[in-house]
N, C-alpha and C. Protein backbone atom coordinates (compact mmCIF):
# COMPACT_ATOMS: atom_id res chain seq x y z
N UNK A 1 113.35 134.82 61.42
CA UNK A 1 114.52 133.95 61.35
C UNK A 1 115.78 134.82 61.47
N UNK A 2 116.78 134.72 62.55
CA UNK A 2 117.87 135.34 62.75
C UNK A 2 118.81 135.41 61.37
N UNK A 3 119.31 136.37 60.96
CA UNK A 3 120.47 136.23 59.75
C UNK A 3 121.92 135.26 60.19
N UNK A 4 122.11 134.93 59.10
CA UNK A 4 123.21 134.01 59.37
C UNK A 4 124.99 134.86 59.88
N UNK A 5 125.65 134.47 60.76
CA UNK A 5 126.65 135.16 61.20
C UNK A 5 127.44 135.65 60.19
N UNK A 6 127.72 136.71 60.20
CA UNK A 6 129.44 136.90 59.12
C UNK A 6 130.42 135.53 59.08
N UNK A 7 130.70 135.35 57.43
CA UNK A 7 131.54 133.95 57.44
C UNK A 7 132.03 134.05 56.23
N UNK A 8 133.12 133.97 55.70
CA UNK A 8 133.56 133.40 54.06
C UNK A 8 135.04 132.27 54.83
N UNK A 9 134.61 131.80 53.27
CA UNK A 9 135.95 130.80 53.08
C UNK A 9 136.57 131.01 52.04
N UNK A 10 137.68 130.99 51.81
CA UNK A 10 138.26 130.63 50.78
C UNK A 10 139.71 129.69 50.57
N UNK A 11 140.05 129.75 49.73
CA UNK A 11 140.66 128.38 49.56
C UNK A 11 142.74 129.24 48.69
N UNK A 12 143.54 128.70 49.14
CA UNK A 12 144.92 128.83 48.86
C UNK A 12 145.54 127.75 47.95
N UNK A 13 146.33 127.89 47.20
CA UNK A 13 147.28 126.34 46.48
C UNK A 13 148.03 126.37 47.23
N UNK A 14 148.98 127.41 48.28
CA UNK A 14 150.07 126.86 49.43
C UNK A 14 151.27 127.58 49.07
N UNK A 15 150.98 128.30 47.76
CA UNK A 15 152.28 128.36 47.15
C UNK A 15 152.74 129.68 47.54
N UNK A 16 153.99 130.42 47.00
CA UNK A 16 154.27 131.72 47.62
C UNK A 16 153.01 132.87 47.29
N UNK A 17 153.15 134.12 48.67
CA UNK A 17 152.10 134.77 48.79
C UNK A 17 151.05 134.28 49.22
N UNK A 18 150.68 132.85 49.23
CA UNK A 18 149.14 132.95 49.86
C UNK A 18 149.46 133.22 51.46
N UNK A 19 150.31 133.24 52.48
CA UNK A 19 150.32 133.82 53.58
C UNK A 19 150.00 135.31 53.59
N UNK A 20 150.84 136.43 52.52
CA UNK A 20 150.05 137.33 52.72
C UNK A 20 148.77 137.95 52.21
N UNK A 21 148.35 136.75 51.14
CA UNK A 21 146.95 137.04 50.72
C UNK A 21 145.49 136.64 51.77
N UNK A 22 146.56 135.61 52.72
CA UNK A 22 145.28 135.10 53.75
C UNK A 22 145.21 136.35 54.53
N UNK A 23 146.31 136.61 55.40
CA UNK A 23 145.85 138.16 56.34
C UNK A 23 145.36 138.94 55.49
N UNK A 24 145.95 139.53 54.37
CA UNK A 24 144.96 140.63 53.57
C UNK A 24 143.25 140.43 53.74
N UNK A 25 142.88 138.94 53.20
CA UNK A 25 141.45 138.40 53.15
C UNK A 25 141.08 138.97 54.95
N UNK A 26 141.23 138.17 55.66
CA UNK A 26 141.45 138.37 56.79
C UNK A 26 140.77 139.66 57.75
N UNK A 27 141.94 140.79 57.27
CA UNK A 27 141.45 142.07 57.15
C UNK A 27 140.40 142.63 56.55
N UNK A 28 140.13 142.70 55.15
CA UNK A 28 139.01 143.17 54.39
C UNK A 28 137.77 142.09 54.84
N UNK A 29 137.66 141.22 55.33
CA UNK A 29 136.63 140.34 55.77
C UNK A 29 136.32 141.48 57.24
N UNK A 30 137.06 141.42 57.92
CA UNK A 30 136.77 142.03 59.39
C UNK A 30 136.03 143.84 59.12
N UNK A 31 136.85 144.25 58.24
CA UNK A 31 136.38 145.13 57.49
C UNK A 31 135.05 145.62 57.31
N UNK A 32 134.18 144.49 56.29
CA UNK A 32 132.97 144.60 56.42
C UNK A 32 132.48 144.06 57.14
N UNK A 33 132.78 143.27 58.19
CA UNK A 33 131.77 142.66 59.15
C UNK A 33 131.38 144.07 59.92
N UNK A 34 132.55 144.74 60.00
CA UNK A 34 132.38 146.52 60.43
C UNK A 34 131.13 147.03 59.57
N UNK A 35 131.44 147.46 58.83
CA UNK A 35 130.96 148.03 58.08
C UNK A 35 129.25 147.74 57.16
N UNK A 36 129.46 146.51 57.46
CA UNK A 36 128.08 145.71 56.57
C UNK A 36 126.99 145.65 57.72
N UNK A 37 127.57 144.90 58.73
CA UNK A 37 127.12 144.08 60.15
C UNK A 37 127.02 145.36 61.07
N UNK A 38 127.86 145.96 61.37
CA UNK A 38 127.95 146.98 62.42
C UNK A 38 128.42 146.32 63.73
N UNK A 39 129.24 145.22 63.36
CA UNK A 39 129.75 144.32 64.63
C UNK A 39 130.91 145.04 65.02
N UNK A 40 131.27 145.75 66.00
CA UNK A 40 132.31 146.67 66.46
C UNK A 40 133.57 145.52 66.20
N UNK A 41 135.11 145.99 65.93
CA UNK A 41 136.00 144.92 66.23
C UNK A 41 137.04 145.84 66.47
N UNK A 42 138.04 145.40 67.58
CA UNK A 42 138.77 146.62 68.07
C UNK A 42 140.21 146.31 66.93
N UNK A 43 141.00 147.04 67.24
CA UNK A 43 142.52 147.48 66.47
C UNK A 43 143.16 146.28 66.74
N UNK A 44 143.16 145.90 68.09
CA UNK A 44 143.68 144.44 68.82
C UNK A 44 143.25 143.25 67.68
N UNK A 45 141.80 142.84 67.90
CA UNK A 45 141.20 141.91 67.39
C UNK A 45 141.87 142.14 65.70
N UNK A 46 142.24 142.87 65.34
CA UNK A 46 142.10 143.06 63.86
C UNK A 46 143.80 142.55 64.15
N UNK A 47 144.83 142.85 64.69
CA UNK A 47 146.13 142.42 64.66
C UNK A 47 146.16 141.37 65.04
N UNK A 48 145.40 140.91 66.18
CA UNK A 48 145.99 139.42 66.41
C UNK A 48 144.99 138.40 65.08
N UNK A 49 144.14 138.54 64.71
CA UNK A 49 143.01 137.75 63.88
C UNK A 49 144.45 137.66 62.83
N UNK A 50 144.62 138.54 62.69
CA UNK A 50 146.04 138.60 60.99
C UNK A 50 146.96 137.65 61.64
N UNK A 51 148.01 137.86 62.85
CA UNK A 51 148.72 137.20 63.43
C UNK A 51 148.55 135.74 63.50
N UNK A 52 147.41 135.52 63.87
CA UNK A 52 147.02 133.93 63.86
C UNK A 52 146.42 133.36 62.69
N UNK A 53 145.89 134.23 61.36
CA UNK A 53 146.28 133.77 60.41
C UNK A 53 147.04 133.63 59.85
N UNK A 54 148.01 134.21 60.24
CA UNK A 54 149.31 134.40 59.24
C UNK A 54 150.15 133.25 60.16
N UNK A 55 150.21 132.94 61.37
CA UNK A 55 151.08 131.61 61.76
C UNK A 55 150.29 130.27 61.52
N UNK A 56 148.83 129.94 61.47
CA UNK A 56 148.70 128.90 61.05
C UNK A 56 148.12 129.08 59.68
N UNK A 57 148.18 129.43 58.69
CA UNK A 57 148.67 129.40 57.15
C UNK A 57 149.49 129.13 56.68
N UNK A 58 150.70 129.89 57.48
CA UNK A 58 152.28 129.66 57.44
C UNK A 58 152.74 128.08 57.73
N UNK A 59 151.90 127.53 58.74
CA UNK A 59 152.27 126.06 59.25
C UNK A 59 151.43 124.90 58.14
N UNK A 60 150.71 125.39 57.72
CA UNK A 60 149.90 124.61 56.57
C UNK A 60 150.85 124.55 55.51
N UNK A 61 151.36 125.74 54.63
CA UNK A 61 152.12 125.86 53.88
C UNK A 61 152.93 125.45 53.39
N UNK A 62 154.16 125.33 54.69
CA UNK A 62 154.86 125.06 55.24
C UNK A 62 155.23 123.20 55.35
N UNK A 63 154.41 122.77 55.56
CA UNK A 63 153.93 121.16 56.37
C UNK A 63 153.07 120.28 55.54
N UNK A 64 152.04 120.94 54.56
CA UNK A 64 151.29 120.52 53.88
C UNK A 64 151.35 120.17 52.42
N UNK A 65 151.06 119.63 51.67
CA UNK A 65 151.43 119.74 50.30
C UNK A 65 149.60 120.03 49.98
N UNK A 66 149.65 120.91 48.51
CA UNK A 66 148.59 121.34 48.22
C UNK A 66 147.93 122.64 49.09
N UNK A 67 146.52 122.27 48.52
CA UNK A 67 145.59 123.74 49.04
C UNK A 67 145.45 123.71 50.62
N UNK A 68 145.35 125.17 50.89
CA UNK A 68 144.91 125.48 52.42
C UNK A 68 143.72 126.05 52.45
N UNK A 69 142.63 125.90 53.39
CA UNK A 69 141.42 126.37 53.31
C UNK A 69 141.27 127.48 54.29
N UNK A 70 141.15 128.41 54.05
CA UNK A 70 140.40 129.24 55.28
C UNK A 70 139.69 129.79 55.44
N UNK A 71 138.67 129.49 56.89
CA UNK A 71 137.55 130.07 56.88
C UNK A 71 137.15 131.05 57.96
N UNK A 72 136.77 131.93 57.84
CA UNK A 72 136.26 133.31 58.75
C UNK A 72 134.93 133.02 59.33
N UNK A 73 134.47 133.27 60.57
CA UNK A 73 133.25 133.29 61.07
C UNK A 73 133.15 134.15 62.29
N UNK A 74 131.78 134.85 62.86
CA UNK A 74 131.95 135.78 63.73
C UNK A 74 130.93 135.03 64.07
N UNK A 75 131.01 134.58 65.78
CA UNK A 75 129.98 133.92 66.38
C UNK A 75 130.16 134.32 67.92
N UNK A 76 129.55 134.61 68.89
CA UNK A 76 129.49 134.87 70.07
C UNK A 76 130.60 136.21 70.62
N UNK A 77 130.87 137.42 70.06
CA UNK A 77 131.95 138.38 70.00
C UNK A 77 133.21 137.65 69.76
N UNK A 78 133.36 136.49 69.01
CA UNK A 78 134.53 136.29 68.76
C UNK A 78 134.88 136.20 67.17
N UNK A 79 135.81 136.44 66.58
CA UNK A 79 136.15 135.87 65.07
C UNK A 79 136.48 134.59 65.23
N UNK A 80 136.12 133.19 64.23
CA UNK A 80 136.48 131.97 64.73
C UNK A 80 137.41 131.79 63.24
N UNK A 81 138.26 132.04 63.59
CA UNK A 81 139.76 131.54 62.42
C UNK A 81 140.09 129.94 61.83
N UNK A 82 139.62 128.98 61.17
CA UNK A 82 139.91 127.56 60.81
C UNK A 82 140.28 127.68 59.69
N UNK A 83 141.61 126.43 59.75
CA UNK A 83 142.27 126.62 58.82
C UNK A 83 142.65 125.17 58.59
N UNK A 84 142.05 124.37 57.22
CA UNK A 84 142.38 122.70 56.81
C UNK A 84 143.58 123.03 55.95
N UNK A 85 144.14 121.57 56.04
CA UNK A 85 145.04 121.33 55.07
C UNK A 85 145.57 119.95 54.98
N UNK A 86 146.05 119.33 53.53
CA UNK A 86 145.96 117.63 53.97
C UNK A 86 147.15 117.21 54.69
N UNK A 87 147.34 117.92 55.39
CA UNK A 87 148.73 116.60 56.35
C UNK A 87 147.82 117.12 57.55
N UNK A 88 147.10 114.87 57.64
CA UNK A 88 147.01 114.60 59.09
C UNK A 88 147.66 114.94 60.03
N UNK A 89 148.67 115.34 60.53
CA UNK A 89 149.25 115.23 61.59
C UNK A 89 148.93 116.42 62.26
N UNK A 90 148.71 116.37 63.62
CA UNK A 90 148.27 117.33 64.87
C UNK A 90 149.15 118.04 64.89
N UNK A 91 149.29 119.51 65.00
CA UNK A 91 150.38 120.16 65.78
C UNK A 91 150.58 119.85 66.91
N UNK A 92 151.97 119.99 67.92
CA UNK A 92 152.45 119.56 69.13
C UNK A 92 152.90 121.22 69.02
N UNK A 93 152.28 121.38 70.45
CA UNK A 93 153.27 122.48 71.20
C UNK A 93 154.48 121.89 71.63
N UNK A 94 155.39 123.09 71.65
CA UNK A 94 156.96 122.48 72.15
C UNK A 94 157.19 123.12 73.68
N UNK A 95 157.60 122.68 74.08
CA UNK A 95 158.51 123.21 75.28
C UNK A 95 159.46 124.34 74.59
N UNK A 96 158.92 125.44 76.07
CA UNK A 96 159.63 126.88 75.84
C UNK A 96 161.29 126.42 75.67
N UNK A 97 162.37 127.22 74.43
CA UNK A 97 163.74 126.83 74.67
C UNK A 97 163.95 128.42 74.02
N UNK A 98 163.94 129.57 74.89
CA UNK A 98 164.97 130.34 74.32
C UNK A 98 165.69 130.71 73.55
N UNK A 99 166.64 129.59 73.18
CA UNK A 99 167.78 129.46 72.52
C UNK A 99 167.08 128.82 70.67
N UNK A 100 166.04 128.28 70.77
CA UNK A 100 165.55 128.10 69.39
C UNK A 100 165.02 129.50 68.53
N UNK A 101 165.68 129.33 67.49
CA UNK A 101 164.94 130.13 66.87
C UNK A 101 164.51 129.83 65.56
N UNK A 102 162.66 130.65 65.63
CA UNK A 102 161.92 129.84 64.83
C UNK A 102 161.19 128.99 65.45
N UNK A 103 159.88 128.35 65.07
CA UNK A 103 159.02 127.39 65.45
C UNK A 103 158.54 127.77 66.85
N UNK A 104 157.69 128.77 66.59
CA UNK A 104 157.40 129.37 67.66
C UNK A 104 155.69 129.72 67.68
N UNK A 105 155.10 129.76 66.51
CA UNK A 105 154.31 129.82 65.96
C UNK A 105 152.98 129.71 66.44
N UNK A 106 152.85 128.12 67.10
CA UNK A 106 151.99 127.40 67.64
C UNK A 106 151.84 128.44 68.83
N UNK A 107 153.16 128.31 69.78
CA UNK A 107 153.12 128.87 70.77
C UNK A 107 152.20 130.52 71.29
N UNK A 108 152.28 131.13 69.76
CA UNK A 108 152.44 132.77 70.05
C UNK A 108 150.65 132.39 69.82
N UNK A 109 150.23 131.55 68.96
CA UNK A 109 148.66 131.06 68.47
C UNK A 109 148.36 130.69 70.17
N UNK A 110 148.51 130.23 70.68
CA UNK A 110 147.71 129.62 71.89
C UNK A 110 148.40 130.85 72.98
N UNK A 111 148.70 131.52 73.04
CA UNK A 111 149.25 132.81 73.92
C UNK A 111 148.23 134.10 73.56
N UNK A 112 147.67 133.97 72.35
CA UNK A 112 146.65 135.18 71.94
C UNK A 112 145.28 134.66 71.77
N UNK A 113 145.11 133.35 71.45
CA UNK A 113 143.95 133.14 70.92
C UNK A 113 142.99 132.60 72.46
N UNK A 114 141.43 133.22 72.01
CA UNK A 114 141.01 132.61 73.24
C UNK A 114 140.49 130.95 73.53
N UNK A 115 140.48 130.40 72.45
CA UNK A 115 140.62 128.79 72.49
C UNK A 115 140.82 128.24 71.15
N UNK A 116 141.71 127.32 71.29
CA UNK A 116 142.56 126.74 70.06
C UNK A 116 142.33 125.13 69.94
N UNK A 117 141.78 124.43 68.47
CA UNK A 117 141.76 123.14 69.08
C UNK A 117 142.26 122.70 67.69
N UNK A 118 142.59 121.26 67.29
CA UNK A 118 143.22 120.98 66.03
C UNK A 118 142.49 119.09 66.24
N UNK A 119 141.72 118.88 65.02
CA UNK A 119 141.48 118.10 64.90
C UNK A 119 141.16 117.19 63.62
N UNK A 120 141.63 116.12 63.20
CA UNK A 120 141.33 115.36 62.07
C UNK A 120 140.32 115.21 61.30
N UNK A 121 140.29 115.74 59.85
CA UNK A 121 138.83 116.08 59.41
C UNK A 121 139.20 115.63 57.95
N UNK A 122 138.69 114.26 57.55
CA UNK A 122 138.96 113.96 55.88
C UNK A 122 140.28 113.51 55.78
N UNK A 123 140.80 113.74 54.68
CA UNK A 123 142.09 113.65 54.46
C UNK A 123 142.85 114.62 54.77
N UNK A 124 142.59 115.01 56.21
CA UNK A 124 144.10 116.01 56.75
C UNK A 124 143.28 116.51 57.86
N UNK A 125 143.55 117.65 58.36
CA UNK A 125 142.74 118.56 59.28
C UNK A 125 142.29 119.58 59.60
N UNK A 126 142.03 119.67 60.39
CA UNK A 126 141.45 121.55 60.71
C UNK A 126 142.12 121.88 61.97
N UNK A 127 142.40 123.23 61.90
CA UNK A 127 143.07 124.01 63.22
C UNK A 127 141.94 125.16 63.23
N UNK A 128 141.84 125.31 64.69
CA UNK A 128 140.50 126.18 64.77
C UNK A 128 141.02 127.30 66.19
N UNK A 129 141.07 128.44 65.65
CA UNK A 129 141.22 129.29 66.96
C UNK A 129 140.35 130.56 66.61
N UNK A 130 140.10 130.81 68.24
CA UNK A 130 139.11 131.81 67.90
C UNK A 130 139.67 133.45 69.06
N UNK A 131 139.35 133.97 68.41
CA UNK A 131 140.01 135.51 69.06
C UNK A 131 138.83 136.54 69.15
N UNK A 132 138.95 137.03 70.48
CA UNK A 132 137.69 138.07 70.89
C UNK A 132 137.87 139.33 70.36
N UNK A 133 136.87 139.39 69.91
CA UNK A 133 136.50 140.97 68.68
C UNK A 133 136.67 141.88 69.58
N UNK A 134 136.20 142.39 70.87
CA UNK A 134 136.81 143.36 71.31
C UNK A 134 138.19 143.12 72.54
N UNK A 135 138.54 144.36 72.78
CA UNK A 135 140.03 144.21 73.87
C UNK A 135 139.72 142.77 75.07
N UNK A 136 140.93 142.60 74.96
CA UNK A 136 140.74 141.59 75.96
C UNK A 136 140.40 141.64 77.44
N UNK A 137 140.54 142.92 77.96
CA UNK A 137 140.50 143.22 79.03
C UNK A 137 138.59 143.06 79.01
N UNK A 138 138.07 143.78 78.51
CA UNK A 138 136.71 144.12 78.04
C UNK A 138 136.03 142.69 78.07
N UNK A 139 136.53 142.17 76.98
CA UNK A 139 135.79 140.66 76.71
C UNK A 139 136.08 139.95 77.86
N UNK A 140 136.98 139.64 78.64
CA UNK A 140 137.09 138.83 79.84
C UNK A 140 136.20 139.23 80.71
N UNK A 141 135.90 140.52 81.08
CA UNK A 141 135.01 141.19 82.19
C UNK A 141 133.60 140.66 81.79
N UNK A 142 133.58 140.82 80.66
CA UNK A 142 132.27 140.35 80.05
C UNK A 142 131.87 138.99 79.70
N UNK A 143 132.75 138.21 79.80
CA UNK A 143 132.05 136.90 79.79
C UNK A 143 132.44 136.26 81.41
N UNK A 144 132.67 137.16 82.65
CA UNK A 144 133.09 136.62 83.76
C UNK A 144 134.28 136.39 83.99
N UNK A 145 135.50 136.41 82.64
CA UNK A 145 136.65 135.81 83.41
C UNK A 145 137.49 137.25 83.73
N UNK A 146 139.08 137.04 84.46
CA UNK A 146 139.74 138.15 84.28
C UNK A 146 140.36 138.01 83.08
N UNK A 147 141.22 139.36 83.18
CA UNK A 147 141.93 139.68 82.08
C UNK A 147 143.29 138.41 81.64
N UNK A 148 143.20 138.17 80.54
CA UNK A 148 144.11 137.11 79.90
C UNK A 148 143.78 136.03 80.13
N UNK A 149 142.67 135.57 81.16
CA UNK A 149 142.34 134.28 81.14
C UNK A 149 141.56 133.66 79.70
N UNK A 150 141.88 132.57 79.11
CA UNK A 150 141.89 132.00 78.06
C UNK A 150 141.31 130.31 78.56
N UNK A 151 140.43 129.46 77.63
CA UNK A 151 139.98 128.28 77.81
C UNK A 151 141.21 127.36 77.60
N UNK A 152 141.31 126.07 78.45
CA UNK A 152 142.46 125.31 77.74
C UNK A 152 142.74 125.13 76.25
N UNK A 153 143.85 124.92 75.67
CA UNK A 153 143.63 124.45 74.48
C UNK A 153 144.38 122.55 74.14
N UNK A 154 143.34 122.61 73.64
CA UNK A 154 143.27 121.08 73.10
C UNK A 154 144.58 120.22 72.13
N UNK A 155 145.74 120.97 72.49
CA UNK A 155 147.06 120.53 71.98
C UNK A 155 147.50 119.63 72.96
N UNK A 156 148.38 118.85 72.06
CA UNK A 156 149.33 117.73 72.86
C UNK A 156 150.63 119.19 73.30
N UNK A 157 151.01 118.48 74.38
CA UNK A 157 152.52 119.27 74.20
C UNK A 157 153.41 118.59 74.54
N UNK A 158 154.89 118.59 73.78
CA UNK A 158 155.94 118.34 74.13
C UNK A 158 156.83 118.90 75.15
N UNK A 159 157.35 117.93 76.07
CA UNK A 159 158.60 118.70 77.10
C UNK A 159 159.82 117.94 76.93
């Protein structure tokens, strides 16, 4: 019987610091998946995995009242990042404006991650993005695509 993939969850109240206690987790999770697993994960994967926890934690936080959940999983060379929290409402990508600053978040999440989807689960939802454990250049060659090509993601967007 195959062992079960690298995975924890854990759970936030929303309140100050749990953004930088989620990347910390984050990190020391990727850590031993190194170290326990022997699942290689490059310098990249380890900055953007923090990055995209740290903007959708921040948007939970932020948007949500109460706990944020997050959960870590390593499945197919990728880390799969999900993150619940109870406000139903979908994120909307925005139309690029320069001149805003701030709320950018979503954007920089679906610019790094290799597929991003957000969907209604219970009383609120889940945001789910997943980021390739090794360089991107590498992982694209290797699953057939080129470099930076990424799956659609499953956001509404605003223009």
């Amino acid at each position: 019987m195959p062992a079960e993939p690298p995975a924890t969850v854990v759970e936030f109240d929303g309140g100050a610091g749990c953004i930088a206690a989620a990347r910390h987790h984050a990190a020391r999770f990727l850590g031993r998946v190194q170290e326990e697993h022997g699942i290689e994960v490059s310098g990249r994967a380890l900055d953007l995995t923090q990055l995209v926890v740290s903007e959708v934690v921040t948007n939970a936080c932020k948007y949500a009242p109460g706990p944020v959940r997050l959960g870590l999983r390593i499945a197919a060379g990728l880390v799969e990042i999900s993150v619940w929290d109870r406000d139903p409402a979908l994120p909307v990508a925005r139309a690029a404006e320069p001149s805003r600053v701030g709320q950018h978040g979503l954007e920089i999440v679906l610019a790094v991650a290799e597929t991003f989807e957000a969907r209604r689960e219970g009383a609120g939802k889940r945001v789910t993005a997943r980021v390739a454990l090794a360089d991107t250049a590498a992982a694209g060659r290797a699953a057939g695509r080129s470099p930076g090509a990424r799956s659609a993601a499953s956001v509404p967007r605003v223009r």
